[in-house]
PDB file of N, CA and C in Angstrom:
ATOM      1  N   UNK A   1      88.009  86.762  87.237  1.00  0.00           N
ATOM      2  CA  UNK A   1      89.130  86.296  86.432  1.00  0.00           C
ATOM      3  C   UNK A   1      89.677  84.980  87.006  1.00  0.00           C
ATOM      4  N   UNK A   2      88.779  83.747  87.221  1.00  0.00           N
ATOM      5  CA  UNK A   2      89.300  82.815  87.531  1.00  0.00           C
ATOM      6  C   UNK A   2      90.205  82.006  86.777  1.00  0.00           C
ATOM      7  N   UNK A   3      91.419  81.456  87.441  1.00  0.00           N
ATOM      8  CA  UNK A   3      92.216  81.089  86.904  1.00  0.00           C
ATOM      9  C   UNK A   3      92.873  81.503  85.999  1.00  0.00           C
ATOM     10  N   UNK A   4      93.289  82.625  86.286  1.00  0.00           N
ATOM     11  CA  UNK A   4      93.942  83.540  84.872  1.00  0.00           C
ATOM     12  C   UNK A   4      95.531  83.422  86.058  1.00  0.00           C
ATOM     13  N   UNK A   5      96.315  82.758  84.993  1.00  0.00           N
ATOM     14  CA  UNK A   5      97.789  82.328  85.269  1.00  0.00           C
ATOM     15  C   UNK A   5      98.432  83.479  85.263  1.00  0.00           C
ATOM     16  N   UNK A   6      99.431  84.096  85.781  1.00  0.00           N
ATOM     17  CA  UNK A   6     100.476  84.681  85.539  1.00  0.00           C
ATOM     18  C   UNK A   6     102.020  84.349  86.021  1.00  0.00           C
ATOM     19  N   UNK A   7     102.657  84.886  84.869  1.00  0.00           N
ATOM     20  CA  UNK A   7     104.096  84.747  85.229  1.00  0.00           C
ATOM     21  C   UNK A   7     104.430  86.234  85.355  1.00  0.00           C
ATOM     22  N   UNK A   8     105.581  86.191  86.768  1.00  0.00           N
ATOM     23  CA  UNK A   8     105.803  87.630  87.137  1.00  0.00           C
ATOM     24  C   UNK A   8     107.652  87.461  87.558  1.00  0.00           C
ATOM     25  N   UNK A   9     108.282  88.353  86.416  1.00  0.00           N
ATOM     26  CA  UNK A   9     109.693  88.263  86.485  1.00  0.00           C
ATOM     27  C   UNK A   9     110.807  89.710  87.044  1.00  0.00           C
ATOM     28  N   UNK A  10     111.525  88.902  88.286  1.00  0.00           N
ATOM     29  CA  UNK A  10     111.879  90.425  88.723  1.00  0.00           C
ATOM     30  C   UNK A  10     112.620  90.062  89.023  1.00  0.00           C
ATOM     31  N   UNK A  11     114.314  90.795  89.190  1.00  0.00           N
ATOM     32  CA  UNK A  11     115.707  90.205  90.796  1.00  0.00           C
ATOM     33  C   UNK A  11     115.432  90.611  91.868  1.00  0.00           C
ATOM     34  N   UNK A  12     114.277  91.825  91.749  1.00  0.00           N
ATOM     35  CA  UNK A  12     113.865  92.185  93.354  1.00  0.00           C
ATOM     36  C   UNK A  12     112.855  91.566  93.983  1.00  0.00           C
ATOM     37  N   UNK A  13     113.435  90.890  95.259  1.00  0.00           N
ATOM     38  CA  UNK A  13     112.847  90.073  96.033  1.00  0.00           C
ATOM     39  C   UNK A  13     110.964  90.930  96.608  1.00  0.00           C
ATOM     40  N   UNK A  14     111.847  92.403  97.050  1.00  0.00           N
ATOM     41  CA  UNK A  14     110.585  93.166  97.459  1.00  0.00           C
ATOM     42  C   UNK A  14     109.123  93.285  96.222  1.00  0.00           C
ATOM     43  N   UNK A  15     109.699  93.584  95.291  1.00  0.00           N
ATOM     44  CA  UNK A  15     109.201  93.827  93.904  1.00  0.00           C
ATOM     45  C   UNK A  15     108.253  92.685  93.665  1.00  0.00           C
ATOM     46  N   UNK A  16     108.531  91.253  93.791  1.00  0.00           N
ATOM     47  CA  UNK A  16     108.265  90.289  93.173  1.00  0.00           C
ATOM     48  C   UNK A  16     107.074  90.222  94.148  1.00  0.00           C
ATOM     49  N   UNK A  17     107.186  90.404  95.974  1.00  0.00           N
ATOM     50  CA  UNK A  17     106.552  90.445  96.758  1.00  0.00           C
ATOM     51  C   UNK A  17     105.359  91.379  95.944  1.00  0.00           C
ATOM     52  N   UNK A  18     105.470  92.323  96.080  1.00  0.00           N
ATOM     53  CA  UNK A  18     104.177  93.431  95.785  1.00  0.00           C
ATOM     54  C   UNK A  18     103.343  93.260  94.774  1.00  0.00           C
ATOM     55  N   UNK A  19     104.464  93.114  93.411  1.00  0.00           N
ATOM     56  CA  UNK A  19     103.709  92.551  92.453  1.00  0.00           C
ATOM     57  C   UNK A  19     102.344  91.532  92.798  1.00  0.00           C
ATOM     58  N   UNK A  20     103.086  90.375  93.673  1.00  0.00           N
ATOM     59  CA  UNK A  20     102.337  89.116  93.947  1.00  0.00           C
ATOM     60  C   UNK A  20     101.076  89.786  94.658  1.00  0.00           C
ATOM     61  N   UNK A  21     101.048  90.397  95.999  1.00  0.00           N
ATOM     62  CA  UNK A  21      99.993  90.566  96.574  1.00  0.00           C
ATOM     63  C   UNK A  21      98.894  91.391  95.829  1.00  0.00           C
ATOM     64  N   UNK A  22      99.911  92.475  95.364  1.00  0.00           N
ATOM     65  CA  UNK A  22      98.491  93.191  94.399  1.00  0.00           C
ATOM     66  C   UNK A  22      97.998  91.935  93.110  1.00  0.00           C
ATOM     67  N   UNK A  23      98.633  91.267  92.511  1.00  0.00           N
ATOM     68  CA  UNK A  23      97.554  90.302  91.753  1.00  0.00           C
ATOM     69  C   UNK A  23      96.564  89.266  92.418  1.00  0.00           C
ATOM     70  N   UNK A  24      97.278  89.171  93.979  1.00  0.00           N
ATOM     71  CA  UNK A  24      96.496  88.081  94.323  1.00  0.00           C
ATOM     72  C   UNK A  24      95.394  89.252  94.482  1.00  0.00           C
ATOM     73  N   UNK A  25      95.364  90.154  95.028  1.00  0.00           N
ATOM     74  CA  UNK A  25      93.860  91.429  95.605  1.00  0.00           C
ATOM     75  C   UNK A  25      93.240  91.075  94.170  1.00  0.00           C
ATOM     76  N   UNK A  26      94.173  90.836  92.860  1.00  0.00           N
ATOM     77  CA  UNK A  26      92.884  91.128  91.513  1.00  0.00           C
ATOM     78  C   UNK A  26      92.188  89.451  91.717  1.00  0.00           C
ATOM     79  N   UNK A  27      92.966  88.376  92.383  1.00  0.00           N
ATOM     80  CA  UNK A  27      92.293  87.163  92.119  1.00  0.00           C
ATOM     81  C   UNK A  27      92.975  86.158  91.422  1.00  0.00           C
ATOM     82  N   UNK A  28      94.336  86.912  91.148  1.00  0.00           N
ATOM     83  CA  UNK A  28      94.885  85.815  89.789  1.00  0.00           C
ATOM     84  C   UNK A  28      95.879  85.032  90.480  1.00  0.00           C
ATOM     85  N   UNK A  29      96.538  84.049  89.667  1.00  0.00           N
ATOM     86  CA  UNK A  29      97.606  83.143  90.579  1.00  0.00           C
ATOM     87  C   UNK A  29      98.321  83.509  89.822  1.00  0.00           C
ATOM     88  N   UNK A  30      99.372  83.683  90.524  1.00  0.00           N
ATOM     89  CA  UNK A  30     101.057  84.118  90.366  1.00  0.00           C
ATOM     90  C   UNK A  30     102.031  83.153  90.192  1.00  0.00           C
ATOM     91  N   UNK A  31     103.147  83.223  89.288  1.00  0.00           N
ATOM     92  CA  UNK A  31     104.216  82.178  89.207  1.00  0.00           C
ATOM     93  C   UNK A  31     105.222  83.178  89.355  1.00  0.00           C
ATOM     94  N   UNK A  32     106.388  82.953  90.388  1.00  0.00           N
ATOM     95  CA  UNK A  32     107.213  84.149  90.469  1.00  0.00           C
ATOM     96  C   UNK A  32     108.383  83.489  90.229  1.00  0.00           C
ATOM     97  N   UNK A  33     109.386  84.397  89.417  1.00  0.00           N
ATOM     98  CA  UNK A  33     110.682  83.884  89.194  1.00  0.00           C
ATOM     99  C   UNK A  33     111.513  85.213  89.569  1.00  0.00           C
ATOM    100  N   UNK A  34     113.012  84.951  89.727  1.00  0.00           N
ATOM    101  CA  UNK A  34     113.712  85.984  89.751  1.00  0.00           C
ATOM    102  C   UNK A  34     114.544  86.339  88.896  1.00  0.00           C
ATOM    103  N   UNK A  35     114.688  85.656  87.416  1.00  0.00           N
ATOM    104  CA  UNK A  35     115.329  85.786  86.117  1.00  0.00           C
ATOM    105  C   UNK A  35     114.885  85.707  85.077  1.00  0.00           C
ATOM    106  N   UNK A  36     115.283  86.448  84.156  1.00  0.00           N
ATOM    107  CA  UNK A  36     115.251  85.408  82.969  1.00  0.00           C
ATOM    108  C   UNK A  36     115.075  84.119  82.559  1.00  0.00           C
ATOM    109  N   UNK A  37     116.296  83.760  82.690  1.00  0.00           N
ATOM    110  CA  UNK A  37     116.361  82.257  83.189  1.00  0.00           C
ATOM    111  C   UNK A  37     115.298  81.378  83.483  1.00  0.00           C
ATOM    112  N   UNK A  38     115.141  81.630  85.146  1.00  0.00           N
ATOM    113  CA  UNK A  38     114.815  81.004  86.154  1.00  0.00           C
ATOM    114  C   UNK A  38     112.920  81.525  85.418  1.00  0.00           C
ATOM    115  N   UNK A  39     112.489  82.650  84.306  1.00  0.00           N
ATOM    116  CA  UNK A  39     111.102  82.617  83.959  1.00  0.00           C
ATOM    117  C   UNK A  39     110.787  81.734  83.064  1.00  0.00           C
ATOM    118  N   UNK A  40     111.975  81.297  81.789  1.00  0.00           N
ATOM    119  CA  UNK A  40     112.030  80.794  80.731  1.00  0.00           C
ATOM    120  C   UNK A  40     111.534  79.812  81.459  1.00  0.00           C
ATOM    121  N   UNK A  41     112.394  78.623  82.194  1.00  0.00           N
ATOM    122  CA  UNK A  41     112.705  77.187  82.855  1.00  0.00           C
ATOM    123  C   UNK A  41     110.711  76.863  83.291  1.00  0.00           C
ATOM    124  N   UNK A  42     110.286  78.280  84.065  1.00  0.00           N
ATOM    125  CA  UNK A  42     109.213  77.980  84.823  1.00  0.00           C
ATOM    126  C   UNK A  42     107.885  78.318  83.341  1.00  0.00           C
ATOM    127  N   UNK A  43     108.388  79.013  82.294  1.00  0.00           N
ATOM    128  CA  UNK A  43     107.275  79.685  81.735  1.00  0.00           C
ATOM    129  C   UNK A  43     107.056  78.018  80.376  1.00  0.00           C
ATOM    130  N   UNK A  44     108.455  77.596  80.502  1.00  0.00           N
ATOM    131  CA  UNK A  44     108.209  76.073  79.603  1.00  0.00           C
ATOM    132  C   UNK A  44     107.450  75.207  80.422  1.00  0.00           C
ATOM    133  N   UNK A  45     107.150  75.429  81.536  1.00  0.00           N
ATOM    134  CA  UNK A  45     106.840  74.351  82.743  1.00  0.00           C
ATOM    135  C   UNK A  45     105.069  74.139  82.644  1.00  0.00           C
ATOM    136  N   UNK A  46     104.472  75.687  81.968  1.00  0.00           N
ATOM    137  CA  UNK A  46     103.368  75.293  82.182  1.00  0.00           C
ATOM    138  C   UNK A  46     102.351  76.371  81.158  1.00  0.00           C
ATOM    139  N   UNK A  47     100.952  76.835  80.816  1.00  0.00           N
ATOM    140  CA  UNK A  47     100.796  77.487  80.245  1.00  0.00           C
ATOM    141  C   UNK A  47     100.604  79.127  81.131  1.00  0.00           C
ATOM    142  N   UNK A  48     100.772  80.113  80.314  1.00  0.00           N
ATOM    143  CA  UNK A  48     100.638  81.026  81.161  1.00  0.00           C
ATOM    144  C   UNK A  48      99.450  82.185  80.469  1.00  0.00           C
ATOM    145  N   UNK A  49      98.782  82.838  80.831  1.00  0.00           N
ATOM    146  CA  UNK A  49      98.016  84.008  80.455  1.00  0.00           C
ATOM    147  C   UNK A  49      98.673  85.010  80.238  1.00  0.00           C
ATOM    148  N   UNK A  50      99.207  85.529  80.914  1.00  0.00           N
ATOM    149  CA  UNK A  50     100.260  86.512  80.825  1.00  0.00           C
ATOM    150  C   UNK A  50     101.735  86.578  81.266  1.00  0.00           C
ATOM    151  N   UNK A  51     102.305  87.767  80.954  1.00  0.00           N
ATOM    152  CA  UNK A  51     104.385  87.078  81.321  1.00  0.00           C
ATOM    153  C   UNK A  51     104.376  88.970  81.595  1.00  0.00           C
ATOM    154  N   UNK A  52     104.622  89.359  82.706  1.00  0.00           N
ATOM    155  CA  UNK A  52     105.050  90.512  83.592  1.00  0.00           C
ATOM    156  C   UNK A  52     106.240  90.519  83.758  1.00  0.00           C
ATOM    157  N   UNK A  53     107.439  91.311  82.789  1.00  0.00           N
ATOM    158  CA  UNK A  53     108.523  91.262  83.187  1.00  0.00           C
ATOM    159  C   UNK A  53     109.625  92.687  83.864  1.00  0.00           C
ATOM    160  N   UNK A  54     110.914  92.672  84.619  1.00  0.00           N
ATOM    161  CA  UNK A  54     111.590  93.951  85.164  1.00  0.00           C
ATOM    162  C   UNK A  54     112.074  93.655  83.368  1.00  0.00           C
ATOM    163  N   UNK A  55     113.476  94.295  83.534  1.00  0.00           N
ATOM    164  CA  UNK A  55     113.904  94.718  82.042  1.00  0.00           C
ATOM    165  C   UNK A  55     115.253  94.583  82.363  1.00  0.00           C
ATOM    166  N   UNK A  56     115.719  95.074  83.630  1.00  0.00           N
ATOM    167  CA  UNK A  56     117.441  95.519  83.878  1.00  0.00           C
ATOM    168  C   UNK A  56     117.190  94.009  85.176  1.00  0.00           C
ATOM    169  N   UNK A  57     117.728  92.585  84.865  1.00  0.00           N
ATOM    170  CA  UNK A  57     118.469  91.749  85.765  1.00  0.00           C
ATOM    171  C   UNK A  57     119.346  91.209  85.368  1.00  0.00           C
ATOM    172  N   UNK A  58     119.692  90.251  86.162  1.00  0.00           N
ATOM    173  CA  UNK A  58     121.410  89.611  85.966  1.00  0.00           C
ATOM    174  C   UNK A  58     120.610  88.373  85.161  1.00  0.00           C
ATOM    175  N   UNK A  59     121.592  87.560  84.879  1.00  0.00           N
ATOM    176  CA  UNK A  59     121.671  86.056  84.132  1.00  0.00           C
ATOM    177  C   UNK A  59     120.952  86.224  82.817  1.00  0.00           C
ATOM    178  N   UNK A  60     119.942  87.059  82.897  1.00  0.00           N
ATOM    179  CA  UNK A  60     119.169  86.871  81.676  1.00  0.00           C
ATOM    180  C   UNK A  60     118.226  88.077  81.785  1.00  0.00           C
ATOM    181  N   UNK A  61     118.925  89.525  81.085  1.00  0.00           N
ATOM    182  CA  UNK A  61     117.609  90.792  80.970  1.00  0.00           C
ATOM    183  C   UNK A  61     116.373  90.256  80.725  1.00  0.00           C
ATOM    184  N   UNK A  62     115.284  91.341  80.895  1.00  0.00           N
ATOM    185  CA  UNK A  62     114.095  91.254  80.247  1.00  0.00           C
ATOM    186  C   UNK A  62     113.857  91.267  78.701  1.00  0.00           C
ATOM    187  N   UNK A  63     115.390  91.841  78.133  1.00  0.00           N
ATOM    188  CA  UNK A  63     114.706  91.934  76.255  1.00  0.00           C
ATOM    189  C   UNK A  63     114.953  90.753  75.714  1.00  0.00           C
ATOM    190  N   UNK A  64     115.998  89.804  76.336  1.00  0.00           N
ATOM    191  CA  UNK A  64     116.648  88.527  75.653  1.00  0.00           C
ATOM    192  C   UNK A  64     115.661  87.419  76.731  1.00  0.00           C
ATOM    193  N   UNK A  65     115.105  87.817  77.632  1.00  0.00           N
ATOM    194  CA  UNK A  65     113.589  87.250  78.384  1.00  0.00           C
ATOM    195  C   UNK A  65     112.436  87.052  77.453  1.00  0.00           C
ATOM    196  N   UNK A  66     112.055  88.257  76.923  1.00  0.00           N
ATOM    197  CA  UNK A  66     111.059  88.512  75.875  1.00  0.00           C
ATOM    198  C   UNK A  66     111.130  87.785  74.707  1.00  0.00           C
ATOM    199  N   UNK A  67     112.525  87.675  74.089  1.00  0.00           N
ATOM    200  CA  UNK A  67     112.650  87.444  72.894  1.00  0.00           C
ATOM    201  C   UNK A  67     112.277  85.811  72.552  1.00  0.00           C
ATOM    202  N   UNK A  68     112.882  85.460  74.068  1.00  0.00           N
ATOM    203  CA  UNK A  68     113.110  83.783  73.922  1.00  0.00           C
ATOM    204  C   UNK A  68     111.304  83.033  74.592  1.00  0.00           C
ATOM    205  N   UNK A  69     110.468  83.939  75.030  1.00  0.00           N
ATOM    206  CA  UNK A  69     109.594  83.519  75.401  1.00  0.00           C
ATOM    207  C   UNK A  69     108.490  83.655  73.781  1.00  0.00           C
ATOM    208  N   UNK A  70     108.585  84.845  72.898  1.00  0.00           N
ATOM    209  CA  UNK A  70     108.039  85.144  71.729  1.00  0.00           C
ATOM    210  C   UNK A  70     108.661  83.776  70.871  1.00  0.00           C
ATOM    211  N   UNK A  71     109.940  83.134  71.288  1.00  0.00           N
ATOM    212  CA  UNK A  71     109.937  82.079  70.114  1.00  0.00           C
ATOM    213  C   UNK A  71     109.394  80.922  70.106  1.00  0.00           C
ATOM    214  N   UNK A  72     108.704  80.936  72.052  1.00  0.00           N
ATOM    215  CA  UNK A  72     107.553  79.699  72.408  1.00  0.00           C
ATOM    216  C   UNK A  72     106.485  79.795  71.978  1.00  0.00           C
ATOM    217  N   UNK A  73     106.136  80.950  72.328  1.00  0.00           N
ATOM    218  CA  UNK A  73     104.745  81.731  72.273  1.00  0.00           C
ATOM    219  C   UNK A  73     104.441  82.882  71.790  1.00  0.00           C
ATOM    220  N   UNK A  74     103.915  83.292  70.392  1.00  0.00           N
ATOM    221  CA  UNK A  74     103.735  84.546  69.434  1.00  0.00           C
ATOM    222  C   UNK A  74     102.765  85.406  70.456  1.00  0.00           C
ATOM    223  N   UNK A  75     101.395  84.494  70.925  1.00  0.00           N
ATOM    224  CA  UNK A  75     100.400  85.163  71.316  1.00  0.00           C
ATOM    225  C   UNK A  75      99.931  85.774  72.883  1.00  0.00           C
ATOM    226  N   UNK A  76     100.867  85.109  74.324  1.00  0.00           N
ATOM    227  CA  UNK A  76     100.522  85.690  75.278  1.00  0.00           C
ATOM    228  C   UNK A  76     101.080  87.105  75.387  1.00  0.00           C
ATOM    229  N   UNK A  77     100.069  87.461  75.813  1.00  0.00           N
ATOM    230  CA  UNK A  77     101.114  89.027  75.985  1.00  0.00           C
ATOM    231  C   UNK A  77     101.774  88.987  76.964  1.00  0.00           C
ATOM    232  N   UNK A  78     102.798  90.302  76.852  1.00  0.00           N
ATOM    233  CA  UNK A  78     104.161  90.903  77.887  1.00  0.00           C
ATOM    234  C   UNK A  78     103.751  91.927  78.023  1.00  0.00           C
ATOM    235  N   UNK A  79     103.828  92.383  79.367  1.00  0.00           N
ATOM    236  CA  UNK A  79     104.013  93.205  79.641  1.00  0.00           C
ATOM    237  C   UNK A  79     105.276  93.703  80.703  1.00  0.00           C
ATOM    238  N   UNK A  80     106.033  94.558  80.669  1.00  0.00           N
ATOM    239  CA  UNK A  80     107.055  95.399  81.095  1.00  0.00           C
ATOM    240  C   UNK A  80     106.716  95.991  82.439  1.00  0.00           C
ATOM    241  N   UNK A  81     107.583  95.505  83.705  1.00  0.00           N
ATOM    242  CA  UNK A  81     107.222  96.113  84.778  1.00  0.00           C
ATOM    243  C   UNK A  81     108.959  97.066  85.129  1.00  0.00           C
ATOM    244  N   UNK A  82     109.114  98.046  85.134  1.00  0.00           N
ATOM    245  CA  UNK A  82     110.470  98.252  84.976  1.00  0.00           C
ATOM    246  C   UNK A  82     110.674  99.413  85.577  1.00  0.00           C
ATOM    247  N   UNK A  83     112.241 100.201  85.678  1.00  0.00           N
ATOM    248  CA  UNK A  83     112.362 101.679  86.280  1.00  0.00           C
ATOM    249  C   UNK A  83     112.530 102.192  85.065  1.00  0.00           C
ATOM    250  N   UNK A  84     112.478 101.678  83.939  1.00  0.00           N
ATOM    251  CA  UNK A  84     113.457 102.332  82.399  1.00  0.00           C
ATOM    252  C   UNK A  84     112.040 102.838  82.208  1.00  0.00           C
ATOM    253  N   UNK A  85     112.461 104.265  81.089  1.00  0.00           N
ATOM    254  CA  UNK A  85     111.256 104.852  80.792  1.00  0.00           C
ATOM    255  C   UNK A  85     111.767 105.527  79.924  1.00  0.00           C
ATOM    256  N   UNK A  86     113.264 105.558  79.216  1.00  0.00           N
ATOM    257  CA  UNK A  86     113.475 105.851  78.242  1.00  0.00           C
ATOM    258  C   UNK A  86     113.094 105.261  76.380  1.00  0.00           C
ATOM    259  N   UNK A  87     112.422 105.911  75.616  1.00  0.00           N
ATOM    260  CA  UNK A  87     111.982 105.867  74.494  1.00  0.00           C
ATOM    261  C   UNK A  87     112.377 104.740  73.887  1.00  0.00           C
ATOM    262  N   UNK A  88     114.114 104.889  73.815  1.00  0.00           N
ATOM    263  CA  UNK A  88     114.623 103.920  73.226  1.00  0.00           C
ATOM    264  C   UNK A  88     114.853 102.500  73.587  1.00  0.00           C
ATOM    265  N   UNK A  89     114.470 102.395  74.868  1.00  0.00           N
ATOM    266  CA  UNK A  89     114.408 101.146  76.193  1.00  0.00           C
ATOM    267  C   UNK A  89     112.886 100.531  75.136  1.00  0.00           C
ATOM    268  N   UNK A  90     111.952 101.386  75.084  1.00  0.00           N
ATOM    269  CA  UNK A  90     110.531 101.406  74.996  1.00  0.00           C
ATOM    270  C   UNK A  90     110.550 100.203  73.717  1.00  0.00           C
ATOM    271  N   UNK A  91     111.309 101.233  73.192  1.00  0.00           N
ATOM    272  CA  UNK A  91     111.794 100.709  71.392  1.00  0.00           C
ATOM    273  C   UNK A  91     112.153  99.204  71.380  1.00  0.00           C
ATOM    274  N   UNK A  92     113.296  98.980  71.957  1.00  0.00           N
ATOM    275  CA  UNK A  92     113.410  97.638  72.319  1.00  0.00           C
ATOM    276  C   UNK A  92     112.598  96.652  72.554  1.00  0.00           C
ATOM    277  N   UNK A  93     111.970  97.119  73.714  1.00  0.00           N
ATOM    278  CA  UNK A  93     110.951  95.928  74.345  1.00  0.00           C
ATOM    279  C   UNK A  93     109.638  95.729  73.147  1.00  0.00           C
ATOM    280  N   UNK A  94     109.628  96.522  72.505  1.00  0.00           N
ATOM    281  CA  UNK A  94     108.401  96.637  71.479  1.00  0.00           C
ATOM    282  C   UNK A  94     108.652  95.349  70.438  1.00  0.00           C
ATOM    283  N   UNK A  95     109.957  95.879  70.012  1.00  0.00           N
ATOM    284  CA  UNK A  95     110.692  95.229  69.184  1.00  0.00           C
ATOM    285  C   UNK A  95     111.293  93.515  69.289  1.00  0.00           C
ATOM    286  N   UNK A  96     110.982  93.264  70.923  1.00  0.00           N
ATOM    287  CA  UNK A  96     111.291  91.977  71.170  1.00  0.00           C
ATOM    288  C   UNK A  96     110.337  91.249  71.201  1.00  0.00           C
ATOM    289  N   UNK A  97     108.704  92.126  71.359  1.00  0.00           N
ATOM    290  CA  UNK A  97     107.716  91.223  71.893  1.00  0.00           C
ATOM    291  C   UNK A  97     106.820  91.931  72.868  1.00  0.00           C
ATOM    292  N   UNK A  98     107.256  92.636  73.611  1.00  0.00           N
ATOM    293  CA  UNK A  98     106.647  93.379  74.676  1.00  0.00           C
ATOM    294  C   UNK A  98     105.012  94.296  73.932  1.00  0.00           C
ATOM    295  N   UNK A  99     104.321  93.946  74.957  1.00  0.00           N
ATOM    296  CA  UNK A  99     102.800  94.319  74.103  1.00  0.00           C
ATOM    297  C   UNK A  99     102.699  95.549  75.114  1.00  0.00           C
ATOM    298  N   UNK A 100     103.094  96.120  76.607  1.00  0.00           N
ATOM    299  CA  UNK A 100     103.080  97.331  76.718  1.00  0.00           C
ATOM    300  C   UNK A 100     104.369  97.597  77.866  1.00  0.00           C
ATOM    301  N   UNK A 101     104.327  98.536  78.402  1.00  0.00           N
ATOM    302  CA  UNK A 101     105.628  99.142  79.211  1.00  0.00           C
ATOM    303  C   UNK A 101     104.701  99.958  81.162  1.00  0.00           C
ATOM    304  N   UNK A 102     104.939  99.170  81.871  1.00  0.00           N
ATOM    305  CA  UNK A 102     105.285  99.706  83.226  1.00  0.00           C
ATOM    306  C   UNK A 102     106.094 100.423  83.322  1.00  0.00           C
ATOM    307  N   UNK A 103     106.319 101.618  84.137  1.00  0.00           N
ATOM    308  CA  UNK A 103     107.008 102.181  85.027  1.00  0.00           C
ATOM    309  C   UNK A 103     106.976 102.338  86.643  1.00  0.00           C
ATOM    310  N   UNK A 104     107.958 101.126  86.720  1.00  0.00           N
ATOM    311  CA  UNK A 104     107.939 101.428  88.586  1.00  0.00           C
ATOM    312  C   UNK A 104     108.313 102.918  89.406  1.00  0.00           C
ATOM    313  N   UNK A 105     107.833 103.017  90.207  1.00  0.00           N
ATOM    314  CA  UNK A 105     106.641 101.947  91.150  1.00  0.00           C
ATOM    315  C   UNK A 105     105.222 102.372  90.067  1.00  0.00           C
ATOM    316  N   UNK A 106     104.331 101.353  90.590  1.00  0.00           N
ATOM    317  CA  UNK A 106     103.374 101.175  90.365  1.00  0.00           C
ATOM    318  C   UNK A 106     102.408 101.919  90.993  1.00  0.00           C
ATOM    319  N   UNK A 107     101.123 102.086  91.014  1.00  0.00           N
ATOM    320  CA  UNK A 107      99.990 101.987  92.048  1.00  0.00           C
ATOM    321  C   UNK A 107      99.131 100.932  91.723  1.00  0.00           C
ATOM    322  N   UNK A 108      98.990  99.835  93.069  1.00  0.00           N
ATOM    323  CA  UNK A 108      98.034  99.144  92.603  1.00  0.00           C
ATOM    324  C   UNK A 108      97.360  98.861  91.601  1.00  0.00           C
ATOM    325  N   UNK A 109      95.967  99.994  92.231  1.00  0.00           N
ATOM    326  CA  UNK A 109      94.444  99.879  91.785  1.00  0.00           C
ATOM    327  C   UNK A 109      94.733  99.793  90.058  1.00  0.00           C
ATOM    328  N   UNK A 110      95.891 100.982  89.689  1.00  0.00           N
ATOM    329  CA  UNK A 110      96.095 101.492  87.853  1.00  0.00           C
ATOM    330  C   UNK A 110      96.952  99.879  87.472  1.00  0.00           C
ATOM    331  N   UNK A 111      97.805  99.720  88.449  1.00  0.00           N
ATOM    332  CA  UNK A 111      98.414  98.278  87.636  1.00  0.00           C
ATOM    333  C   UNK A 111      97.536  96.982  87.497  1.00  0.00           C
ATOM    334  N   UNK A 112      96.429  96.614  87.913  1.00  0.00           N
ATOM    335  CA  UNK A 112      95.401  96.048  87.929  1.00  0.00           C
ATOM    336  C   UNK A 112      94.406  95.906  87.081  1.00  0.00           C
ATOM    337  N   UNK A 113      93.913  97.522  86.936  1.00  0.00           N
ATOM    338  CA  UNK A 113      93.255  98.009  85.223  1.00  0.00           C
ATOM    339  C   UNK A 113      93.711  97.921  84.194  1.00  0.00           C
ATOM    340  N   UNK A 114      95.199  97.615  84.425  1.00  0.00           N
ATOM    341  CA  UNK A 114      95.994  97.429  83.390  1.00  0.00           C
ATOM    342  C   UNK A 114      96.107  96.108  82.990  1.00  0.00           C
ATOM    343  N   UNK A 115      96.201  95.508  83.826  1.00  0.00           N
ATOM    344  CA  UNK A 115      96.092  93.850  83.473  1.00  0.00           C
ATOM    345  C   UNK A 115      95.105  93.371  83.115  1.00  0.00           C
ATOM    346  N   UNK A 116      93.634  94.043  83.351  1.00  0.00           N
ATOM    347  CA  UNK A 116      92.017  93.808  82.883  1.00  0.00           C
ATOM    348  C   UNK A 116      92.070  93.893  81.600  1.00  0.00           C
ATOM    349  N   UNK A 117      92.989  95.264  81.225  1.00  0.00           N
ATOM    350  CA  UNK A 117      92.712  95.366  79.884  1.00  0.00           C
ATOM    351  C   UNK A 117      93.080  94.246  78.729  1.00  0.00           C
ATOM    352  N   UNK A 118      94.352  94.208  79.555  1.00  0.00           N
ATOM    353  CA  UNK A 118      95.554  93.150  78.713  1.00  0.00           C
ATOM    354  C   UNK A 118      95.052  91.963  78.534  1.00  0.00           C
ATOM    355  N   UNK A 119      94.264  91.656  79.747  1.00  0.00           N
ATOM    356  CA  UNK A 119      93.102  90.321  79.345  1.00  0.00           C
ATOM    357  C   UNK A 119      92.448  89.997  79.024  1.00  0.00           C
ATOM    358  N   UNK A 120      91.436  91.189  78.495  1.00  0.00           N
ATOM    359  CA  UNK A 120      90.380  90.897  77.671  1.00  0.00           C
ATOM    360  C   UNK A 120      90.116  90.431  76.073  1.00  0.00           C
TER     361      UNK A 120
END
């Protein structure tokens, strides 16, 4: 998967860490932000393959994250890295743009297969 871009959006510093190392183990390069915001600013900055977002941060959630990245871009997918795992959370993110839903924590090796898929 050379050169397969990602953007990876979290307020947790640890989070953003793990995320990063397990994509670098898949090979991919990482763009890390810690907002909304601060993903929008970086996700206009350049093209991306994919957009990995938390759901619950400050300055700018993940659904009003989603929404404003779907009005750049119809076609990269989102995916949801998050603690929410309620239906109606689910509902939302569906509804903004989100093409599937994480539940933290993760395991690696499965969050990895998951991103294979999302890329193909």
């Amino acid at each position: 998967m050379a050169n397969v871009k990602i953007l990876a959006v979290d307020d947790s510093a640890t989070m953003r860490s793990l995320v990063q190392q397990t994509l670098g183990i898949g090979g991919y390069e990482v763009v890390l932000a810690s907002d909304g915001k601060d993903g929008i600013e970086k996700f206009g900055a350049s093209p991306f393959d994919l957009v990995i977002t938390d759901i619950n941060m400050p300055v700018m959630d993940g659904i009003a994250f989603i929404r404003e990245v779907r009005k750049r871009n119809t076609d990269v997918p989102i995916l949801t890295l998050t603690t929410e795992s309620e239906d109606n959370m689910k509902q939302k993110g569906a509804e903004a743009g989100a093409n599937g839903w994480i539940v933290k924590p993760f395991r690696p090796a499965q969050f990895l297969d998951i991103i294979k898929q999302v890329l193909q």
